[in-house]
N, C-alpha and C. Protein backbone atom coordinates (compact mmCIF):
# COMPACT_ATOMS: atom_id res chain seq x y z
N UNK A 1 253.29 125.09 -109.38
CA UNK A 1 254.46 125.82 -109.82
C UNK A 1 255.69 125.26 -109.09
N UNK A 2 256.83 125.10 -109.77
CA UNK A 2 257.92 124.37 -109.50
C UNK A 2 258.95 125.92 -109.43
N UNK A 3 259.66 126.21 -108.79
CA UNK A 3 260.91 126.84 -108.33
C UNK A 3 262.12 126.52 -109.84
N UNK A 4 262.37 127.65 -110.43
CA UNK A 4 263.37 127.14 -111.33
C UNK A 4 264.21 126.27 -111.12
N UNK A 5 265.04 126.56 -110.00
CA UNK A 5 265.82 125.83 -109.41
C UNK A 5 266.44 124.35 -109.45
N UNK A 6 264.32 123.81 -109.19
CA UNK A 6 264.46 122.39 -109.13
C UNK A 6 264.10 121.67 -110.23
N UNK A 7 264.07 122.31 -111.27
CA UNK A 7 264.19 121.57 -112.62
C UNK A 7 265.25 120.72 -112.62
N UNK A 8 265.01 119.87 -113.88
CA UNK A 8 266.32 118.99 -114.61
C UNK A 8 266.70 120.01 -115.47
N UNK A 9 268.53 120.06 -115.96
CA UNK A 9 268.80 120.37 -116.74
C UNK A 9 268.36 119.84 -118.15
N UNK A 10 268.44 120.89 -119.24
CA UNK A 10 267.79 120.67 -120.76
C UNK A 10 266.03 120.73 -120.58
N UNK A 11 265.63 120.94 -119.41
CA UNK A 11 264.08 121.03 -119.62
C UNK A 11 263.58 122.88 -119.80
N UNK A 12 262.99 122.63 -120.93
CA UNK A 12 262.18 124.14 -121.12
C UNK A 12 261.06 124.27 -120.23
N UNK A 13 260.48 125.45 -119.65
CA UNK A 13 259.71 125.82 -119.23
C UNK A 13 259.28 126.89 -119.07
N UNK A 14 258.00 127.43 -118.80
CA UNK A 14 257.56 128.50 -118.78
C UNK A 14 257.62 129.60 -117.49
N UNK A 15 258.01 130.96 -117.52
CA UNK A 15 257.60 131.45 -116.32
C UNK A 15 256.37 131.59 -115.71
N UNK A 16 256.32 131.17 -114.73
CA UNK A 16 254.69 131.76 -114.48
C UNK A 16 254.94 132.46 -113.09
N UNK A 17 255.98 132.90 -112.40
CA UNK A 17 255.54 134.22 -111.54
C UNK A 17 257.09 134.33 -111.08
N UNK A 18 257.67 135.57 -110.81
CA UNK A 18 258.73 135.94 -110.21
C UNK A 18 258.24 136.33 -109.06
N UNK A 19 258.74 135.76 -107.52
CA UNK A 19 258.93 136.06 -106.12
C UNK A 19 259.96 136.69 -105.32
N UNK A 20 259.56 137.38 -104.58
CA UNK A 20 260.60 138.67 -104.16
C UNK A 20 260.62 139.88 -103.55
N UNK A 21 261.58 140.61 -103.33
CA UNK A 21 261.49 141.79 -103.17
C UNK A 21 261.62 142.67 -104.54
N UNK A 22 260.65 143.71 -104.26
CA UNK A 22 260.22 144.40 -105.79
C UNK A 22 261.97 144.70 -106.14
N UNK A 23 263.24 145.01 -105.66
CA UNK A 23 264.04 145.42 -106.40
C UNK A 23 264.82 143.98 -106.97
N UNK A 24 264.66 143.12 -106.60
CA UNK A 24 264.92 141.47 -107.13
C UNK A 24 264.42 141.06 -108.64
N UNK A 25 262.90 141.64 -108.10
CA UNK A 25 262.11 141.32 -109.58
C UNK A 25 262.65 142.55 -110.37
N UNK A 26 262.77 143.55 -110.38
CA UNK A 26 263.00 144.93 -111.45
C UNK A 26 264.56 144.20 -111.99
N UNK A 27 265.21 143.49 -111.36
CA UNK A 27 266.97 142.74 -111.64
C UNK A 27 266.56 141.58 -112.40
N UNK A 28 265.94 141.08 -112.02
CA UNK A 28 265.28 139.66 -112.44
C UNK A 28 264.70 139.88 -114.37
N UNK A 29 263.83 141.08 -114.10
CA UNK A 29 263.15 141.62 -115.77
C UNK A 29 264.22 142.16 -116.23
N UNK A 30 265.04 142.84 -115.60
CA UNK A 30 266.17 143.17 -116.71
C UNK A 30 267.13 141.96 -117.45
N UNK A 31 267.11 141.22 -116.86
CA UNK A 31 268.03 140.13 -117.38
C UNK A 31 266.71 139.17 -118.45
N UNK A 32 265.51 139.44 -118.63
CA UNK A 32 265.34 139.07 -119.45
C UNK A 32 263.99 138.05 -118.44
N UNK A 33 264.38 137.38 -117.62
CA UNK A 33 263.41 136.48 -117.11
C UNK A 33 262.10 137.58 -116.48
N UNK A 34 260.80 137.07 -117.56
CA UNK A 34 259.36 138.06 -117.55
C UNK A 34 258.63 136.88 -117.18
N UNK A 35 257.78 136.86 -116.93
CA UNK A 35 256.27 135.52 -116.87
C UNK A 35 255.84 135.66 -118.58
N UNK A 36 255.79 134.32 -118.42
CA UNK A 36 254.98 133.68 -120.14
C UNK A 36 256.80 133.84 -120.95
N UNK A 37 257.52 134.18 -120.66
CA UNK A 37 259.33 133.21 -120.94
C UNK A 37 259.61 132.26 -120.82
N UNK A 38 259.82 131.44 -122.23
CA UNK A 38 260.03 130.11 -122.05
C UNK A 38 262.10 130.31 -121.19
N UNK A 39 262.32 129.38 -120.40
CA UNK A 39 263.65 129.48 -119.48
C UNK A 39 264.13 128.06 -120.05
N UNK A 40 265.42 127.27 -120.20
CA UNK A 40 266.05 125.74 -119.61
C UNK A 40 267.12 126.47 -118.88
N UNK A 41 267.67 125.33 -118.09
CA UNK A 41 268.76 125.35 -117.41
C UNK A 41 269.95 124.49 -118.09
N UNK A 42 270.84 124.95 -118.96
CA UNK A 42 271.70 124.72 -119.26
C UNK A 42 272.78 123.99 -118.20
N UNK A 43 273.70 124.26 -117.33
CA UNK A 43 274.64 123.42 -116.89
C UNK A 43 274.05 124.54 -115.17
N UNK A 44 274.91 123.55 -114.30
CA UNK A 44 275.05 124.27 -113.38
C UNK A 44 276.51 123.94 -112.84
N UNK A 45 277.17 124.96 -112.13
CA UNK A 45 278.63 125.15 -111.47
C UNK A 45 278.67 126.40 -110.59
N UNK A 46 279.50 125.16 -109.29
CA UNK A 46 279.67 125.76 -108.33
C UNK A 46 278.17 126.66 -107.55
N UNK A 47 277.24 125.99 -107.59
CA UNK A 47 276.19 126.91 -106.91
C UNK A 47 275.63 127.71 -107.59
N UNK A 48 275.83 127.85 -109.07
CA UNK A 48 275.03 128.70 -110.18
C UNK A 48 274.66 128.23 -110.79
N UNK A 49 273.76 128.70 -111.66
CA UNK A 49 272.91 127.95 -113.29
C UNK A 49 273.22 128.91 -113.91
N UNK A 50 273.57 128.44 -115.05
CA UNK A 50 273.63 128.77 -116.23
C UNK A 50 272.13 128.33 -116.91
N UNK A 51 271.53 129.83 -116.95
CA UNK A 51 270.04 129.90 -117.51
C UNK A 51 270.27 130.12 -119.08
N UNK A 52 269.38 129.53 -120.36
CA UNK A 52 268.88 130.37 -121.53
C UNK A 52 267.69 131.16 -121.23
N UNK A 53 267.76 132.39 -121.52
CA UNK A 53 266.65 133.24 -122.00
C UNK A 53 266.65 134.10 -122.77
N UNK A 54 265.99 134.52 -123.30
CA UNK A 54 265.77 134.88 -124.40
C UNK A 54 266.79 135.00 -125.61
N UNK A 55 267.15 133.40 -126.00
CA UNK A 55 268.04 133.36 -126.40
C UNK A 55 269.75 133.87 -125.95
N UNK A 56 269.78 134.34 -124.99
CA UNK A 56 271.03 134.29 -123.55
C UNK A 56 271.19 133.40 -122.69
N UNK A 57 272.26 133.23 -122.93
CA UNK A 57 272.51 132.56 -121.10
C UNK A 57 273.05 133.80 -120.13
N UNK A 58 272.71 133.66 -118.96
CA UNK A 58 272.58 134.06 -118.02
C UNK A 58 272.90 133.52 -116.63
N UNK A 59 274.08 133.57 -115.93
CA UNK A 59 274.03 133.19 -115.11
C UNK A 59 273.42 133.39 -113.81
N UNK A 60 273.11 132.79 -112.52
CA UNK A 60 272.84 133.31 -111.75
C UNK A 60 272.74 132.18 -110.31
N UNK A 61 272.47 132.64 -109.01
CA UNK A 61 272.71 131.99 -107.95
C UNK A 61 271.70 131.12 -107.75
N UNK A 62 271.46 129.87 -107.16
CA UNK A 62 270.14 129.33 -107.24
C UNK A 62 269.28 130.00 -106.19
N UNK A 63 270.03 130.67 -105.36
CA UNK A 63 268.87 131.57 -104.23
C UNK A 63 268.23 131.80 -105.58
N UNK A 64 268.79 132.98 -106.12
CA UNK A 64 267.85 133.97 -106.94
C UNK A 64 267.17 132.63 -107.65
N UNK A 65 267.37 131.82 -108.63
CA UNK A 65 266.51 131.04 -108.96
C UNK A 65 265.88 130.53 -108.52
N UNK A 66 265.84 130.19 -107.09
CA UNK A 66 264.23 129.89 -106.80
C UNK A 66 263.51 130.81 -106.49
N UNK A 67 263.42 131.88 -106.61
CA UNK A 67 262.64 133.06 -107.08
C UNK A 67 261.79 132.98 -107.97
N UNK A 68 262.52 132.29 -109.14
CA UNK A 68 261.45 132.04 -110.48
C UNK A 68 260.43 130.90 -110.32
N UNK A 69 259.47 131.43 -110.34
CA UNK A 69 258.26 129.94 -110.48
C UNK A 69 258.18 129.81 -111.74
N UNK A 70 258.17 128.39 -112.46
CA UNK A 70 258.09 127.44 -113.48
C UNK A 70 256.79 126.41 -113.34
């Protein structure tokens, strides 16, 4: 499992586990990122990614993205 994070941009991938503190992950499922969600990383700026999911983008900090295992 790879850390969202350290993907290339334009690559799809799958979730396979959110890491954390349980109120991270309950923030994390609301925005849409679940395990078995396909994710890419659209652009990144200034220290954020710009995530697709579920058909959204979503921004967010890469702390929090490496939270997501891929």
């Amino acid at each position: 499992m790879t850390p969202l994070d350290q993907i290339s941009t334009g690559q799809e991938r799958q979730i396979k586990k959110i890491s954390g503190a349980d109120d991270t992950i309950r923030f994390l499922n609301g925005l849409g990122f679940v395990e078995n969600e396909m994710v890419s990383i659209i652009s990144e700026t200034g220290g954020n990614l710009i995530i697709k999911v579920k058909g959204s983008r979503v921004a967010v900090d890469k702390k929090i993205a490496g939270l997501i295992l891929v």
